[in-house]
Each structure stands twice: as C-alpha cells, then as structure tokens.
PDB file of N, CA and C in Angstrom:
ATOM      1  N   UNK A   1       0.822  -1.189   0.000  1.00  0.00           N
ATOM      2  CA  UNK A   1       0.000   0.000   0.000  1.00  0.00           C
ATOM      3  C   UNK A   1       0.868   1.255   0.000  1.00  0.00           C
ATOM      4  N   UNK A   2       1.734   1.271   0.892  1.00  0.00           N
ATOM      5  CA  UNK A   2       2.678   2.575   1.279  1.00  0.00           C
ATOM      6  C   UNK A   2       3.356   2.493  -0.390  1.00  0.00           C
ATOM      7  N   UNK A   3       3.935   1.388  -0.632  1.00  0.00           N
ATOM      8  CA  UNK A   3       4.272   1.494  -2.405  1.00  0.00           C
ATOM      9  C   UNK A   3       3.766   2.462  -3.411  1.00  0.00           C
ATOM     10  N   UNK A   4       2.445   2.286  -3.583  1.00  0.00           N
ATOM     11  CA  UNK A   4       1.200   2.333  -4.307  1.00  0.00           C
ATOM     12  C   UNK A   4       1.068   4.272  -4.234  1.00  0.00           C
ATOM     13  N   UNK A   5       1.324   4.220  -2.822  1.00  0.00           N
ATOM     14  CA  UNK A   5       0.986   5.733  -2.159  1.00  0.00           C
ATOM     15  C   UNK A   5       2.815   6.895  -2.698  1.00  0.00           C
ATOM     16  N   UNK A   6       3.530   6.228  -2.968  1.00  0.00           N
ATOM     17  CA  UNK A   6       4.777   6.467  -3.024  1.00  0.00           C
ATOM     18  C   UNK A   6       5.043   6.801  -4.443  1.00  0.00           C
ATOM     19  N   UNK A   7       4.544   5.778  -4.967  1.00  0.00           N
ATOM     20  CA  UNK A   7       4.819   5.636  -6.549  1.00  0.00           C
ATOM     21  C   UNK A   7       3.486   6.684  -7.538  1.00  0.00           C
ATOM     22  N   UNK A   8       2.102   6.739  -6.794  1.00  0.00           N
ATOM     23  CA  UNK A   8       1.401   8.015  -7.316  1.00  0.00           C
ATOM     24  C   UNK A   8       1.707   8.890  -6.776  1.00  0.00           C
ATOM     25  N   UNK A   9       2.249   9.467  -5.594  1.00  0.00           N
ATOM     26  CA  UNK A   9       3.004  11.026  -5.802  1.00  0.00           C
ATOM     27  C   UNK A   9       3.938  11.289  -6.360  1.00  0.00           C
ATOM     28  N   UNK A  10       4.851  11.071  -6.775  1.00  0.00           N
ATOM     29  CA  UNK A  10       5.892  10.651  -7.589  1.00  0.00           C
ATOM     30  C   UNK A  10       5.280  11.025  -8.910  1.00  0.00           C
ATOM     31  N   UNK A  11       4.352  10.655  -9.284  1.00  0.00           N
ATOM     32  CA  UNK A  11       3.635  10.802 -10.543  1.00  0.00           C
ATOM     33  C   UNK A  11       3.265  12.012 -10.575  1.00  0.00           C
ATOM     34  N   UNK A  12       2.378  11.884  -9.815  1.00  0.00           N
ATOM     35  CA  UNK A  12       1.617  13.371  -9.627  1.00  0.00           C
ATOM     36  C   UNK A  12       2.966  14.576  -9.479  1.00  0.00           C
ATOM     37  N   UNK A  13       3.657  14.860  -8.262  1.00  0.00           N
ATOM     38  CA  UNK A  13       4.477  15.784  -8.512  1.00  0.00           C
ATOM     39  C   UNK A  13       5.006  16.261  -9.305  1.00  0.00           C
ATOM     40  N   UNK A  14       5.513  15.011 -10.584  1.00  0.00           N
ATOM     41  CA  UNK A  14       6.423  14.962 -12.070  1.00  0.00           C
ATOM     42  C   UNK A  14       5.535  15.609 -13.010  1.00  0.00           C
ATOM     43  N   UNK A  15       3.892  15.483 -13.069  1.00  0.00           N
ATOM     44  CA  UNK A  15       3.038  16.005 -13.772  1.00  0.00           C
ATOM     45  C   UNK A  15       2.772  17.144 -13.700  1.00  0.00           C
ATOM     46  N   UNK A  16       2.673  17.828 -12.530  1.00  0.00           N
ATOM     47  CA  UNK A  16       2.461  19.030 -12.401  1.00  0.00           C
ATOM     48  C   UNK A  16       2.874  20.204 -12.886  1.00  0.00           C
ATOM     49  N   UNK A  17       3.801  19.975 -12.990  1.00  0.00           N
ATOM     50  CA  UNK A  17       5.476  20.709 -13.639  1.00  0.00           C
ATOM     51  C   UNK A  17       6.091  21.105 -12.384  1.00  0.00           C
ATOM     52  N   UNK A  18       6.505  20.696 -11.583  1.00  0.00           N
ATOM     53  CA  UNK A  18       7.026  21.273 -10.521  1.00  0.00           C
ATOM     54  C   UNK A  18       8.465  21.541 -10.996  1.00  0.00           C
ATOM     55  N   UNK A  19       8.841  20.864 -11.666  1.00  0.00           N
ATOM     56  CA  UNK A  19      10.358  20.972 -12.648  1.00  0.00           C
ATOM     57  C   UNK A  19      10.465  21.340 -13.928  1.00  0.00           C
ATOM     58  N   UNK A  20       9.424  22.278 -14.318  1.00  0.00           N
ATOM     59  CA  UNK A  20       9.752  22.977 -15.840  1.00  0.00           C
ATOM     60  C   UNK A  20       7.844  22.512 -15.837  1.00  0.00           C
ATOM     61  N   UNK A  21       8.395  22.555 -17.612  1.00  0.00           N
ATOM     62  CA  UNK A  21       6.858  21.983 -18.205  1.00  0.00           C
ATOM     63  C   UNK A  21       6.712  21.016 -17.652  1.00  0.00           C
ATOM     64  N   UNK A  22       5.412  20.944 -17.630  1.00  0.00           N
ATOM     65  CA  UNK A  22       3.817  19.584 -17.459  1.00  0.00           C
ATOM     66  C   UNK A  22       4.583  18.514 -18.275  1.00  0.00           C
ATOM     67  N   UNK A  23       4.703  16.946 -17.696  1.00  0.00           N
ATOM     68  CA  UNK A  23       4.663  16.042 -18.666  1.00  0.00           C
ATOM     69  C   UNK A  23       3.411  15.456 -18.569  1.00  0.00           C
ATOM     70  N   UNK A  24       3.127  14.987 -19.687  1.00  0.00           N
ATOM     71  CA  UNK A  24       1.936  14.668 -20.065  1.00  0.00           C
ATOM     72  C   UNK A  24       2.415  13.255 -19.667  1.00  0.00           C
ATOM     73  N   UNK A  25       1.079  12.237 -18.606  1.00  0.00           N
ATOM     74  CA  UNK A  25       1.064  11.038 -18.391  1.00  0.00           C
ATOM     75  C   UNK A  25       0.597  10.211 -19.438  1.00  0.00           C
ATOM     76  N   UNK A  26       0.830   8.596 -19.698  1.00  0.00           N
ATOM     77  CA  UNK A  26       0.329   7.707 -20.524  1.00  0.00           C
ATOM     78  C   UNK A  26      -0.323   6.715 -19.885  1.00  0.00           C
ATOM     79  N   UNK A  27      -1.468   5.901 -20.216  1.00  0.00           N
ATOM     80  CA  UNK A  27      -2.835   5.083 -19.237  1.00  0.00           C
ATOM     81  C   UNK A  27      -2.749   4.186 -20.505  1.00  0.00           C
ATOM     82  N   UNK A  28      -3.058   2.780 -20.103  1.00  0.00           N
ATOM     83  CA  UNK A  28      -3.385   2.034 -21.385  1.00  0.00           C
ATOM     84  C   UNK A  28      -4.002   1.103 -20.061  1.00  0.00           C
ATOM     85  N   UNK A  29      -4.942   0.929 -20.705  1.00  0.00           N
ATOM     86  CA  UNK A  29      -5.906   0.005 -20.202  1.00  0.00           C
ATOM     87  C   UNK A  29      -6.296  -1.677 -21.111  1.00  0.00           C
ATOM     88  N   UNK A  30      -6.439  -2.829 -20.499  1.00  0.00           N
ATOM     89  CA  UNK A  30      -6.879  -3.730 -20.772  1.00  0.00           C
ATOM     90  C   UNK A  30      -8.208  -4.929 -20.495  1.00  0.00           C
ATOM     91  N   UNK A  31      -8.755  -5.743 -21.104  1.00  0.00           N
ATOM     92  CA  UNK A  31      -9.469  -6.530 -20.547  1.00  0.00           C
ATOM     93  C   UNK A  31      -8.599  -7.741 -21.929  1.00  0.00           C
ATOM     94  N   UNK A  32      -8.665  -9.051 -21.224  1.00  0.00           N
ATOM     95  CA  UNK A  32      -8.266 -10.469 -21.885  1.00  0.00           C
ATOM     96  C   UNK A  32      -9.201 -11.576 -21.678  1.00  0.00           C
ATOM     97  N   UNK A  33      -9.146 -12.928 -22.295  1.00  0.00           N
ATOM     98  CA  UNK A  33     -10.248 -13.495 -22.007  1.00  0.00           C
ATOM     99  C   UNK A  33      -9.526 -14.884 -22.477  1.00  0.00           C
ATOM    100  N   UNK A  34      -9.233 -15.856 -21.515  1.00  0.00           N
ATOM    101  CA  UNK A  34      -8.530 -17.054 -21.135  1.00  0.00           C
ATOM    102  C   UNK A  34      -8.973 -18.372 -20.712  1.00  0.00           C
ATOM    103  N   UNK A  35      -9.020 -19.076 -20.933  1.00  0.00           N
ATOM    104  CA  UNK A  35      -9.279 -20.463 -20.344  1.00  0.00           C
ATOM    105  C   UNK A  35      -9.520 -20.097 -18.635  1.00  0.00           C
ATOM    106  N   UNK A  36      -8.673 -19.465 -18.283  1.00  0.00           N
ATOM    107  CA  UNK A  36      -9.151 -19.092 -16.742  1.00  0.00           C
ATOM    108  C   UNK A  36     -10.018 -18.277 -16.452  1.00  0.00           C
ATOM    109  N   UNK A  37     -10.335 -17.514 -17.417  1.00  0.00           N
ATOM    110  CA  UNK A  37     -11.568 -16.501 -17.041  1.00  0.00           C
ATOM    111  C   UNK A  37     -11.292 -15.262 -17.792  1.00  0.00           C
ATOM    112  N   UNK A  38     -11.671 -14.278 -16.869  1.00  0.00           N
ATOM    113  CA  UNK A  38     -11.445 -12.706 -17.773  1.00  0.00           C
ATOM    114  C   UNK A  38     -10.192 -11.883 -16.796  1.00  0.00           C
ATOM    115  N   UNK A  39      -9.254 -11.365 -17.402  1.00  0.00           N
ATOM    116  CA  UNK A  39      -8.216 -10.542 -16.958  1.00  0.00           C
ATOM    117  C   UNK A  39      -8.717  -9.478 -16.802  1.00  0.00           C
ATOM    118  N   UNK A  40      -8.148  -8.298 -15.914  1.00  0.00           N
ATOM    119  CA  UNK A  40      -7.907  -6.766 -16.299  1.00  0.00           C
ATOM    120  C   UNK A  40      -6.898  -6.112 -15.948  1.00  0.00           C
ATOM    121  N   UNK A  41      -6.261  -5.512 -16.602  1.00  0.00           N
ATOM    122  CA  UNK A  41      -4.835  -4.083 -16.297  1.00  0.00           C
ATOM    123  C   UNK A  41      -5.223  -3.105 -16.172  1.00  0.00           C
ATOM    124  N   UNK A  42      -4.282  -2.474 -15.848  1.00  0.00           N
ATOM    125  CA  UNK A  42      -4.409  -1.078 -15.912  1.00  0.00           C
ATOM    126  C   UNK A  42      -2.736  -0.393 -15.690  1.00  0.00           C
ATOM    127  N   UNK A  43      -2.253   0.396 -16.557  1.00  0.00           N
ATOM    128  CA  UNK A  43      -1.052   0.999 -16.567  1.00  0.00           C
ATOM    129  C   UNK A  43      -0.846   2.499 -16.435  1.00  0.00           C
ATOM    130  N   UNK A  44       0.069   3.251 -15.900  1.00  0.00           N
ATOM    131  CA  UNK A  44       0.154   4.405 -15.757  1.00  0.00           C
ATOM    132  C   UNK A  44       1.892   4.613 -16.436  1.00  0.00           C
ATOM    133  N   UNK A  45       2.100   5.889 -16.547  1.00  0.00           N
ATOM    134  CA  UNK A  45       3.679   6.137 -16.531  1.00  0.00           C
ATOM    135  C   UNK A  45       3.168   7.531 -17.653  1.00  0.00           C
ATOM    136  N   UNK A  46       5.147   7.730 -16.632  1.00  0.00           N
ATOM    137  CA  UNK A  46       5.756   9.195 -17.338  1.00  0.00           C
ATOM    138  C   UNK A  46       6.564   8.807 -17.819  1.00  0.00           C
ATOM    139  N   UNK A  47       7.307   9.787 -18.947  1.00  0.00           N
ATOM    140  CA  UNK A  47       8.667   9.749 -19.450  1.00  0.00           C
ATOM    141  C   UNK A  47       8.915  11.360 -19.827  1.00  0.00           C
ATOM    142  N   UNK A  48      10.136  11.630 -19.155  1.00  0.00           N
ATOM    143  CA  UNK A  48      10.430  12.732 -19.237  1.00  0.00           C
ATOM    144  C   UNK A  48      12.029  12.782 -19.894  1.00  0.00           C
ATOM    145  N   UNK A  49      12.743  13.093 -21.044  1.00  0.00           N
ATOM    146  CA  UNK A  49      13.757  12.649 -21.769  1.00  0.00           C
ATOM    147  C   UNK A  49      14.710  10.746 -21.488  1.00  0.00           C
ATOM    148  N   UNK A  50      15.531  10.794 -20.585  1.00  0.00           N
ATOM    149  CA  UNK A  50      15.408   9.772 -20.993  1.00  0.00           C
ATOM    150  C   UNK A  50      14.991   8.679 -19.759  1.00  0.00           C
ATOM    151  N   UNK A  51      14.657   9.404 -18.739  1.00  0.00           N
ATOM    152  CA  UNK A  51      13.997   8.836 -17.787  1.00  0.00           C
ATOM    153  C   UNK A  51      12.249   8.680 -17.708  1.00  0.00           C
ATOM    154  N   UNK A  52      12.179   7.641 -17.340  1.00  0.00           N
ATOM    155  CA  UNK A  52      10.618   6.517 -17.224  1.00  0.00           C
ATOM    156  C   UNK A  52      10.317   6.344 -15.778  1.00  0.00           C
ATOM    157  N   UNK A  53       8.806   6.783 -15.448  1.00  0.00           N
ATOM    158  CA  UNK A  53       8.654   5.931 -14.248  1.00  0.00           C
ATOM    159  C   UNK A  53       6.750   5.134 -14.792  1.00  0.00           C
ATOM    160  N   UNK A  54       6.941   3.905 -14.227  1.00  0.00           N
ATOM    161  CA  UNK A  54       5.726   3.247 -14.645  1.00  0.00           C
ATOM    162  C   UNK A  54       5.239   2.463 -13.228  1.00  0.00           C
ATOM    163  N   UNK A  55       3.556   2.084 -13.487  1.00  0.00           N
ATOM    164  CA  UNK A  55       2.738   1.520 -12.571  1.00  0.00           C
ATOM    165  C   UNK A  55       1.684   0.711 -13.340  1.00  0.00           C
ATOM    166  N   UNK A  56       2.036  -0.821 -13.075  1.00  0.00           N
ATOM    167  CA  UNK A  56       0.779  -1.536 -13.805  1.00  0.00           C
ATOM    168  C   UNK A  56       0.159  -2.364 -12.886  1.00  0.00           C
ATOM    169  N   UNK A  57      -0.973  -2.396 -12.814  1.00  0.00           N
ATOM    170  CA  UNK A  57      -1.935  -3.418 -12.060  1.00  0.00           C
ATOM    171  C   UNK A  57      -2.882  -3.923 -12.288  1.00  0.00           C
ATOM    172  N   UNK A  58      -2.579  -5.446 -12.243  1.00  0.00           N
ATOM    173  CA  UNK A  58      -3.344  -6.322 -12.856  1.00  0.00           C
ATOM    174  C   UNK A  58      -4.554  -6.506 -12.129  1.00  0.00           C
TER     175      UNK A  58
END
C-alpha cells in the first residue's frame, strides 16, 4: 500500500510541472479473455527525456 501511495506522488508531482513543463502522463488500459476466465490491467507512466517511471496493475 505505502508502495502504491509512493509511486502516485511521484507521478503526480512529475506532472504538475514542478520541474519545468507539465509532462503529459500515458494510461493504457486492458481486458483479456482465457481459459481461466477474464483478466484486467491497468497501466500508468511518465517519461520525461530519458527517464521513465511506470505503474501496472493487474
């Protein structure tokens, strides 16, 4: 949880522009469909030159 809480401010702060321009965040969303049933994702992330930070949860 404390992760979760760590890794969206992190986001959020980077978005804001607190360090120059706004980076614009990326979301890609999923649903799958398997012999086991139905999946879902969900992904977040920045990239700001050549640094990345990402969050996916299945």
């Amino acid at each position: 949880m404390i992760r979760t809480v760590v890794v969206l401010s992190l986001m959020a702060l980077t978005a804001c522009g607190a360090d120059g321009e706004p980076v614009q965040p990326t979301m890609n969303a999923g649903v799958s469909l398997g012999t086991s049933g139905v999946g879902t994702h969900v992904g977040l992330g920045l990239r700001k030159g050549p640094f990345s930070v990402g969050y996916r949860v299945k």
